[in-house]
Protein backbone atom coordinates (compact mmCIF):
# COMPACT_ATOMS: atom_id res chain seq x y z
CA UNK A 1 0.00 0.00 0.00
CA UNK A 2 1.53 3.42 -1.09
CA UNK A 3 2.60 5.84 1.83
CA UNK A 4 0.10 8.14 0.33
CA UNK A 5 -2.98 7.39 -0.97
CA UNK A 6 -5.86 9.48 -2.97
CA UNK A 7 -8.76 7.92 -2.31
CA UNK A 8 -11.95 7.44 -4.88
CA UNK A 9 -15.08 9.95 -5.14
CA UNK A 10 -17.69 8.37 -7.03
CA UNK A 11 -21.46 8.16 -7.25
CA UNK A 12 -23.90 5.73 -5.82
CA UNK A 13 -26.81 4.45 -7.93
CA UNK A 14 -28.87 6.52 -5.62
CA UNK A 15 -27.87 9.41 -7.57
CA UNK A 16 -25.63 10.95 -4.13
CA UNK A 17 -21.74 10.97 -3.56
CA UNK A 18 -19.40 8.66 -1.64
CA UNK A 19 -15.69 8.35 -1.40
CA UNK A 20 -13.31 4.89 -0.27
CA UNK A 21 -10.19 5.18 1.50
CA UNK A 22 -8.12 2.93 3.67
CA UNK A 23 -8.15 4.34 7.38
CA UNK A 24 -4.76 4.23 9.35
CA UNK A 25 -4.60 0.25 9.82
CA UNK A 26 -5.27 0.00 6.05
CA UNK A 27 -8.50 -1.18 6.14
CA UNK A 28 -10.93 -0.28 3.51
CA UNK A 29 -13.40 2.25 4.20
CA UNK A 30 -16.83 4.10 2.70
CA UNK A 31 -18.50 7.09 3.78
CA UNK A 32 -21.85 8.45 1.20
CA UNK A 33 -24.37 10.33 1.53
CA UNK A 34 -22.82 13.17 0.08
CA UNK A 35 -25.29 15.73 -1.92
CA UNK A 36 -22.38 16.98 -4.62
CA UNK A 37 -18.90 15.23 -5.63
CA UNK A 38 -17.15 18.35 -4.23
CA UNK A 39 -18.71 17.87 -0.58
CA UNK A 40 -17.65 14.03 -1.18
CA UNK A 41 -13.82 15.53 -2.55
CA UNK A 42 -13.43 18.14 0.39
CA UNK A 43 -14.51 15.24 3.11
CA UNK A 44 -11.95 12.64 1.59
CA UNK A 45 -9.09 15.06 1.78
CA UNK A 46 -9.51 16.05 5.49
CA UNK A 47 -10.16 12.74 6.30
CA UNK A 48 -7.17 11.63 4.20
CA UNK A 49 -5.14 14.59 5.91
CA UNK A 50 -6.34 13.15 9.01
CA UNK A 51 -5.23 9.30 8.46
CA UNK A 52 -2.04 10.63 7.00
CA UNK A 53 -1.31 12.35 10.77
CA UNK A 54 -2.66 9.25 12.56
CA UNK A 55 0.18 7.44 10.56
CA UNK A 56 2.70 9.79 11.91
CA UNK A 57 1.88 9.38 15.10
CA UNK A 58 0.94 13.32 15.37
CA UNK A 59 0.01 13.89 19.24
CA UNK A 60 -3.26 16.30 18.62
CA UNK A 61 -4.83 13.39 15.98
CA UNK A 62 -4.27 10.40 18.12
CA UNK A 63 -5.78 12.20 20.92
CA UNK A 64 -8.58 13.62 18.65
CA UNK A 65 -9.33 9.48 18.11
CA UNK A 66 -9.80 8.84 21.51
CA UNK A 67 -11.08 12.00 23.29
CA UNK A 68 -13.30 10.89 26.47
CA UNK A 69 -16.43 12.62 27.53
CA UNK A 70 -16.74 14.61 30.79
CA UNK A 71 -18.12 11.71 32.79
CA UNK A 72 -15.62 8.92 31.63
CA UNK A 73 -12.43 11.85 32.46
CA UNK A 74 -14.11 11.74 35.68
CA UNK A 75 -14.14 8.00 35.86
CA UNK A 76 -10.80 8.07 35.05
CA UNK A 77 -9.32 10.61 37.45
CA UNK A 78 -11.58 9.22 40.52
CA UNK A 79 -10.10 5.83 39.47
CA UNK A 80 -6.43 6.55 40.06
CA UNK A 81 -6.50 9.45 42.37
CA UNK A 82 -4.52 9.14 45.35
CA UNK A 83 -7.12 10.52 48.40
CA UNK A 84 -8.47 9.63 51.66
CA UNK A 85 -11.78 7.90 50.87
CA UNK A 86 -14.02 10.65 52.84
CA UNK A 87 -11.96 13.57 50.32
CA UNK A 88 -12.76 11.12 47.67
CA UNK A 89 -16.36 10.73 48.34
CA UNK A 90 -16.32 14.54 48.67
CA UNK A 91 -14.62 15.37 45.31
CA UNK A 92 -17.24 12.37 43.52
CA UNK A 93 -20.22 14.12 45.25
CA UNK A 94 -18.82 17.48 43.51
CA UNK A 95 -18.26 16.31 40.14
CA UNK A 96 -22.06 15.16 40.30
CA UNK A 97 -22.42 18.59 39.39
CA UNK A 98 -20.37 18.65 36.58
CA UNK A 99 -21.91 15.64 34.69
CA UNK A 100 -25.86 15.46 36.17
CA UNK A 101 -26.18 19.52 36.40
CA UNK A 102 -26.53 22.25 38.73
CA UNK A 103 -29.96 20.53 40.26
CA UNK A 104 -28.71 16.78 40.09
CA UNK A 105 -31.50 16.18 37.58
CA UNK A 106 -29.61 15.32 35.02
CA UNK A 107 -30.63 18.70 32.87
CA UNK A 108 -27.23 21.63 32.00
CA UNK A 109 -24.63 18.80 32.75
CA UNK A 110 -21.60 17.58 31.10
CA UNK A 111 -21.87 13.85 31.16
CA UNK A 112 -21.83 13.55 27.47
CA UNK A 113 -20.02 15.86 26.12
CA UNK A 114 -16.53 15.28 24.66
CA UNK A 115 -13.77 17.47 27.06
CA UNK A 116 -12.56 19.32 24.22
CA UNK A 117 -15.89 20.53 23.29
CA UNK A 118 -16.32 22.22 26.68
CA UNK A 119 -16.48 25.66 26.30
CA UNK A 120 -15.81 28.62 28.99
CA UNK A 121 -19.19 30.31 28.07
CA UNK A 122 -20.94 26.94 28.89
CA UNK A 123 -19.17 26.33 32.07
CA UNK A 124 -19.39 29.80 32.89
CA UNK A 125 -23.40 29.65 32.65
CA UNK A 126 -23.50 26.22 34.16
CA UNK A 127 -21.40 27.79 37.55
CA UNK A 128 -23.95 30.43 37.72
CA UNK A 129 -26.76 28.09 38.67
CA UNK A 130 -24.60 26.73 40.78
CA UNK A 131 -25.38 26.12 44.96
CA UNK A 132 -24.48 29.77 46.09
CA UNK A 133 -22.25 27.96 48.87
CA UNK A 134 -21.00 24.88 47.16
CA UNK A 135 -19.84 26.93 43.55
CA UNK A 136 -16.63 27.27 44.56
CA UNK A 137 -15.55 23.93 45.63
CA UNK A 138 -17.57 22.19 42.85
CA UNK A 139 -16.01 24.46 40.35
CA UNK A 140 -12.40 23.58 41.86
CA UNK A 141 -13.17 20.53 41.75
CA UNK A 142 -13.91 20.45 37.57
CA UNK A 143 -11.03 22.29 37.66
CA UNK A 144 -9.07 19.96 39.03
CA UNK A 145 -10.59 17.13 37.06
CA UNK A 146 -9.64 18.98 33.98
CA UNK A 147 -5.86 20.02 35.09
CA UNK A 148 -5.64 16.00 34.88
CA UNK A 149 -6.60 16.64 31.05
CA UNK A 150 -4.59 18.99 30.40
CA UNK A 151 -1.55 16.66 32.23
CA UNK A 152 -2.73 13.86 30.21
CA UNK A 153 -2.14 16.17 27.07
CA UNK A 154 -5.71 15.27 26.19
CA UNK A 155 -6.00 19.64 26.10
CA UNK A 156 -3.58 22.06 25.61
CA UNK A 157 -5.71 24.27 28.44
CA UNK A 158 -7.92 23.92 31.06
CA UNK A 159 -11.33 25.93 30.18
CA UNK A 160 -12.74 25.98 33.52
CA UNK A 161 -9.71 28.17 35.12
CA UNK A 162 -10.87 30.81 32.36
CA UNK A 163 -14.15 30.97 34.18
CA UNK A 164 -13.96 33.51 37.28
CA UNK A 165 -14.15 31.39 40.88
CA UNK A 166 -14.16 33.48 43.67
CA UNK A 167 -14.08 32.14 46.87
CA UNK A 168 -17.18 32.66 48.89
CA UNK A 169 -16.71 35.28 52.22
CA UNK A 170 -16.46 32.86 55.11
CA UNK A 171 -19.74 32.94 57.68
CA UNK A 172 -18.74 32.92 61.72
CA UNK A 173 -18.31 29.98 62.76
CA UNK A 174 -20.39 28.58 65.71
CA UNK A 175 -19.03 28.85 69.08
CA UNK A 176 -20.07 28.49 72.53
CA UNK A 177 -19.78 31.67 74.47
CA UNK A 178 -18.68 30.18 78.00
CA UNK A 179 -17.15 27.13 79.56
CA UNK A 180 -20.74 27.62 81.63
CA UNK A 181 -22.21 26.51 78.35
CA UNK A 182 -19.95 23.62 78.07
CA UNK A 183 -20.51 23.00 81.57
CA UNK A 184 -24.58 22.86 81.13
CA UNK A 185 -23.98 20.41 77.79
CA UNK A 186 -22.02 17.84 80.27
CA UNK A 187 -24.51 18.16 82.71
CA UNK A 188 -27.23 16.50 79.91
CA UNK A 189 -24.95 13.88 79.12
CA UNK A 190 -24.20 9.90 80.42
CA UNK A 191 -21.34 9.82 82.60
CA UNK A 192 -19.29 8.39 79.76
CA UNK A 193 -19.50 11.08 77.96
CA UNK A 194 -19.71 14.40 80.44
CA UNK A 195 -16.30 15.11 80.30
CA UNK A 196 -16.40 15.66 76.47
CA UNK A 197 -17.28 19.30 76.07
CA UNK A 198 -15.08 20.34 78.67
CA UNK A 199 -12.52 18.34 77.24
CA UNK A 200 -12.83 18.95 73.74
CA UNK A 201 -13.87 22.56 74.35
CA UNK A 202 -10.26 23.46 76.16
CA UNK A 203 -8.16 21.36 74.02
CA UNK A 204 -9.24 22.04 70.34
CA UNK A 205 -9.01 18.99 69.16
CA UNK A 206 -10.93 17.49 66.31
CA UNK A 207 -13.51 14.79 66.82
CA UNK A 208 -11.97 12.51 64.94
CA UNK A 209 -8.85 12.76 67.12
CA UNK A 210 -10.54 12.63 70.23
CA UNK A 211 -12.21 9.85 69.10
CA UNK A 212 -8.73 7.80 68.94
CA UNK A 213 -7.55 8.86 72.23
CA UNK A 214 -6.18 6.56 74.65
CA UNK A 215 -6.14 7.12 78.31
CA UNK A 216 -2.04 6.50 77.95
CA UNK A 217 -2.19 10.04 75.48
CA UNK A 218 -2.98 11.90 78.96
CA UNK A 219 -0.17 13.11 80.77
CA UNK A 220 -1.95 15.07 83.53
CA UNK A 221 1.33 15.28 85.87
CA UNK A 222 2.93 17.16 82.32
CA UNK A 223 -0.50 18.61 81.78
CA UNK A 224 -0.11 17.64 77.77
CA UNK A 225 -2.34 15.48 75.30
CA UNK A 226 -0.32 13.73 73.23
CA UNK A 227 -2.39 13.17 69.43
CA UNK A 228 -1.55 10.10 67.95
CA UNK A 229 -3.25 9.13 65.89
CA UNK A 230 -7.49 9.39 64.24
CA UNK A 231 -10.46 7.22 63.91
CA UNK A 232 -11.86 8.04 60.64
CA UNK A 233 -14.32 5.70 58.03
CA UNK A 234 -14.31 3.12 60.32
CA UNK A 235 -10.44 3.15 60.59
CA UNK A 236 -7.81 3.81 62.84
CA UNK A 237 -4.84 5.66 61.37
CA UNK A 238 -1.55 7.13 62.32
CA UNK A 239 -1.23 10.09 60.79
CA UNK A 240 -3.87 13.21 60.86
CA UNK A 241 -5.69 15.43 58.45
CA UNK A 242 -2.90 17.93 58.16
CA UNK A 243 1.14 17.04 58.33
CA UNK A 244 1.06 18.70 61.79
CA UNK A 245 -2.02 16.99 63.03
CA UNK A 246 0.08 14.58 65.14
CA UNK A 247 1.20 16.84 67.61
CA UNK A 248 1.26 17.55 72.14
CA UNK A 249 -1.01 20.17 72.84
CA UNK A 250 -1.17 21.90 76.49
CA UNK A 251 -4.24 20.05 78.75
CA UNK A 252 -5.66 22.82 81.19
CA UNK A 253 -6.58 22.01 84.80
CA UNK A 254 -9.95 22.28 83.89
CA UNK A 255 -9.89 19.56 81.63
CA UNK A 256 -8.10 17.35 83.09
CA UNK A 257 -9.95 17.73 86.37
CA UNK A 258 -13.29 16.74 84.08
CA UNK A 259 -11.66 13.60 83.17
CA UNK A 260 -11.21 12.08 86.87
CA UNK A 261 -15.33 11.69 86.36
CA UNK A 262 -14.69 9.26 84.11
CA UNK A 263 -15.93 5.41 84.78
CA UNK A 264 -13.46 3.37 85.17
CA UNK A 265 -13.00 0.80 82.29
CA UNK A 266 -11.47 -2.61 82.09
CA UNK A 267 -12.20 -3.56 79.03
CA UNK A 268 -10.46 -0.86 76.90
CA UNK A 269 -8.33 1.58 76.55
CA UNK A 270 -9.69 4.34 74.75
CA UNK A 271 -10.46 7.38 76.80
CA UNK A 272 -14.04 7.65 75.59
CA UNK A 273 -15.14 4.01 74.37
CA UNK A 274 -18.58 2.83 72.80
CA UNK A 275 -20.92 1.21 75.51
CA UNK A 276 -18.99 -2.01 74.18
CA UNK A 277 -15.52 -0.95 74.49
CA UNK A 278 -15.01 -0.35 70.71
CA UNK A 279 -14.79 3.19 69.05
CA UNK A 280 -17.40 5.39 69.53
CA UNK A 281 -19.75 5.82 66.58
CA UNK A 282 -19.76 9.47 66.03
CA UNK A 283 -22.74 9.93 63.79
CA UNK A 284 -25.21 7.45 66.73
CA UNK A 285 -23.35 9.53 69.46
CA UNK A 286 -24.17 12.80 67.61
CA UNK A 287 -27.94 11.68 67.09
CA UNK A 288 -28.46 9.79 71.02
CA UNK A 289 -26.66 11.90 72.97
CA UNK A 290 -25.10 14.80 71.73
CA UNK A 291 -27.98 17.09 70.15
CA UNK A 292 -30.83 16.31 72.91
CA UNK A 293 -28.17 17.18 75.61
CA UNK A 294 -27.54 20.81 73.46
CA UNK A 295 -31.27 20.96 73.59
CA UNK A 296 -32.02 19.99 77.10
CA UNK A 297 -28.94 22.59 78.17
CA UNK A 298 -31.67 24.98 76.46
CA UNK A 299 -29.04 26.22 73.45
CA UNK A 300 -29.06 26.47 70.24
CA UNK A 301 -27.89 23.32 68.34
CA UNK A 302 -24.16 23.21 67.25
CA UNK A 303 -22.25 20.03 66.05
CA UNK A 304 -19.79 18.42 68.30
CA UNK A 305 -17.38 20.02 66.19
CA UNK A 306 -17.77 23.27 67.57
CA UNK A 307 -16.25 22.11 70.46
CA UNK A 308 -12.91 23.01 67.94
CA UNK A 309 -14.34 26.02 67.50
CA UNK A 310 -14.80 27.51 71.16
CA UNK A 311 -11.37 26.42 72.00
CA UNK A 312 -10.03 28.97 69.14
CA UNK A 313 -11.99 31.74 70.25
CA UNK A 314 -10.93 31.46 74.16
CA UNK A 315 -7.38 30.91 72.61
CA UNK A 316 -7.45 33.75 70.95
CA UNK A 317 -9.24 35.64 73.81
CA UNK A 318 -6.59 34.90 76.29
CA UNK A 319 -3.69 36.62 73.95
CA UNK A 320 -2.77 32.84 72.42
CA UNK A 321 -0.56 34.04 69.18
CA UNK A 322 -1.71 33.00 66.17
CA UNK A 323 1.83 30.55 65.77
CA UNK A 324 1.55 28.31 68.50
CA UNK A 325 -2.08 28.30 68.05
CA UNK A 326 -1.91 27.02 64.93
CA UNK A 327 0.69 23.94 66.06
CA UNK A 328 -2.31 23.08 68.79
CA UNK A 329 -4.73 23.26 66.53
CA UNK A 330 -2.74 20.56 64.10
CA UNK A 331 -3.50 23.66 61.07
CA UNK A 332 -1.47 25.96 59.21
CA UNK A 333 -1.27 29.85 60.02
CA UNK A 334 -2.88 30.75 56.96
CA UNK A 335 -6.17 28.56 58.09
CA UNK A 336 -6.60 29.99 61.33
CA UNK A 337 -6.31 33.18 59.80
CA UNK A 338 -9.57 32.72 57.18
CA UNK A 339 -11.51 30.64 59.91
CA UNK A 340 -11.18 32.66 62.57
CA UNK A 341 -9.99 36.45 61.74
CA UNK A 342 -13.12 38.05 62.69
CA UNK A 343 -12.19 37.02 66.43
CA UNK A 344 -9.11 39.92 66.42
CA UNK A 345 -10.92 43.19 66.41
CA UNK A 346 -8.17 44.33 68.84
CA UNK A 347 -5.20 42.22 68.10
CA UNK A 348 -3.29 45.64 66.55
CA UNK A 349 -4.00 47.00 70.27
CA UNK A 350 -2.98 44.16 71.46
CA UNK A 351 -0.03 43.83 69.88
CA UNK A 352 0.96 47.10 69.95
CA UNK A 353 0.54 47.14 73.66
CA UNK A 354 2.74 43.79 74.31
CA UNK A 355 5.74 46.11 71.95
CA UNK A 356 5.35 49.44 74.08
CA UNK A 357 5.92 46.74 77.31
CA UNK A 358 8.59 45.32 75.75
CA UNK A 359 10.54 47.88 74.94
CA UNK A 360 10.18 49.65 78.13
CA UNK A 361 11.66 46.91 79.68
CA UNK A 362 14.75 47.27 77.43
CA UNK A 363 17.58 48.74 79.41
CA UNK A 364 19.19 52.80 77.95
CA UNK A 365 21.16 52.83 75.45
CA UNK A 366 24.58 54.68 77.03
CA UNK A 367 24.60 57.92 74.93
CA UNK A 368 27.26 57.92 72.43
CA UNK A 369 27.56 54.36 72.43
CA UNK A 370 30.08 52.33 74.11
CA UNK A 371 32.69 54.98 74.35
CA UNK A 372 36.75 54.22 74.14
């Protein structure tokens, strides 16, 4: 078979156009239907052009032959993306989006269209009908999905980051105002579980951490907790959200006095065990205990997780720097910053007045300097 080939236009007894040509494995090949023999002549020499680059081995036509829609890229990416399986199920649940819509019904999504027909005016219109709260993470999340693409070199560029995503203002996060709050929530609660807002409330830490902990993590002579390790999805694991999530973090009096309430346990040695010994299970705790003991403390309802909260706005109260709480908190800098910023009205007082104390304290400099 010659290295180039011209193909055959000709006419079908039904009175309309065809042309033959051998495709890039050199079989034969017929496409009709054409209404003149110049429609039929112009199609054969694109496709011929076409074959011709598929021979080569040209980059942008073998990816042209096997371009994947929206919903198998996401297939794909889901498939052999490294994650946690909660920030997996997170990032699938987003993508949903993506392929079924802005409402989940299936109507303004993606599923079927090929990646390199996605267009920034389309994605742009489909973000706008977007979940006022949720746009920005779902539209990360196509954008991420689509910087795979463009690694793949299935696209030279991603359209979605051509699409404006601004990140939503954050709302105030829910706190308790007192430890008499925290006090009145234990006070609802089965002895196994009283100590938990005091606990949880002065230390900071997350619930999956606290979770995990072991009476051996206490050091109450030290007055330190020691994290670990976290019970997540049914797991155990040694190592935490963030790379500073295993970490000692300072145990006030007050909570550890609120642990020496605890029932003493034989049969395990997690610090706050399931009625069984095992883990606790967070979501049955959450449901049983946890939200009719907010309600019988006559509060409004907050998650357990606000626990995290409170302990970041007393931190912060009592003068904590943002550094150190940071390392307690198992978070970067930058995070405590966004999540809780609107808790230091007065920290340029503040700091100003720690500097003016500071530097009164210096000894005078000797006037001239040190002389000869």
């Amino acid at each position: 078979m010659p290295s180039v080939q011209r193909g055959q236009v000709y006419k079908k007894p039904s009175g309309t156009w065809a042309f033959r040509y051998r495709d890039e494995n050199g079989r034969r090949r017929e496409v009709a239907q054409f209404n003149t023999r110049t429609d039929a002549g112009e199609a054969l020499n694109r496709k011929l052009e076409n074959v011709g680059a598929l021979r080569r081995g040209d980059v942008a036509a073998v990816r042209r032959q096997a371009m994947p829609t929206l919903s198998e890229l996401v297939d794909e990416f889901t498939d052999q993306h490294n994650a946690e399986a909660n920030t997996l199920r997170t990032l699938k649940e987003r993508l949903r989006y993506a392929t079924e819509g802005p409402g989940l019904d299936g109507q303004g999504g993606f599923k079927d269209v090929r990646i390199d027909r996605l267009t920034v005016t389309e994605i742009g219109a489909w973000r706008k009908r977007l979940p006022e709260r949720s746009a920005w993470a779902i539209t990360k999340a196509l954008r991420q999905v689509l910087h795979y693409a463009v690694r793949a070199k299935l696209l030279d560029e991603n359209p979605a980051c051509l699409v404006s995503n601004p990140e939503p203002k954050r709302r105030e996060v829910p706190t308790f105002e007192s430890v008499e709050n925290l006090d009145a929530i234990a006070a609802e609660l089965s002895p196994a579980f009283a100590p938990i807002p005091i606990f949880a409330g002065l230390t900071g830490l997350r619930c999956s951490e606290w979770l995990a902990l072991e009476r051996g993590d206490i050091d109450r002579p030290s007055g330190v907790v020691h994290v670990r390790r976290v019970f997540t999805d049914g797991q155990v694991k040694l190592y935490g959200k963030q790379t500073g999530s295993l970490r000692t973090v300072p145990l006030p009096l007050r909570a550890s006095e609120s642990l020496s309430a605890l029932p003493p346990r034989l049969d395990t040695p997690l610090l706050f065990p399931g009625a069984r010994g095992g883990f606790l299970n967070l979501h049955e705790w959450r449901r049983d205990e946890w939200k009719p003991a907010v309600k019988g403390a006559g509060l409004e309802h907050r998650s357990p997780y606000a626990l995290r909260h409170t302990f970041a706005s007393f931190a912060i109260a009592a003068g904590v720097p943002l550094f150190e709480l940071s390392r307690f908190m198992g978070t970067s800098v930058e995070q405590i910053g966004k999540t809780y910023g609107h808790l230091l009205p007065d920290s340029l007082e503040r700091a100003r007045t720690a500097l003016d104390g500071f530097l009164n304290e210096q000894p005078e400099a000797v006037e001239g300097g040190m002389g000869t």
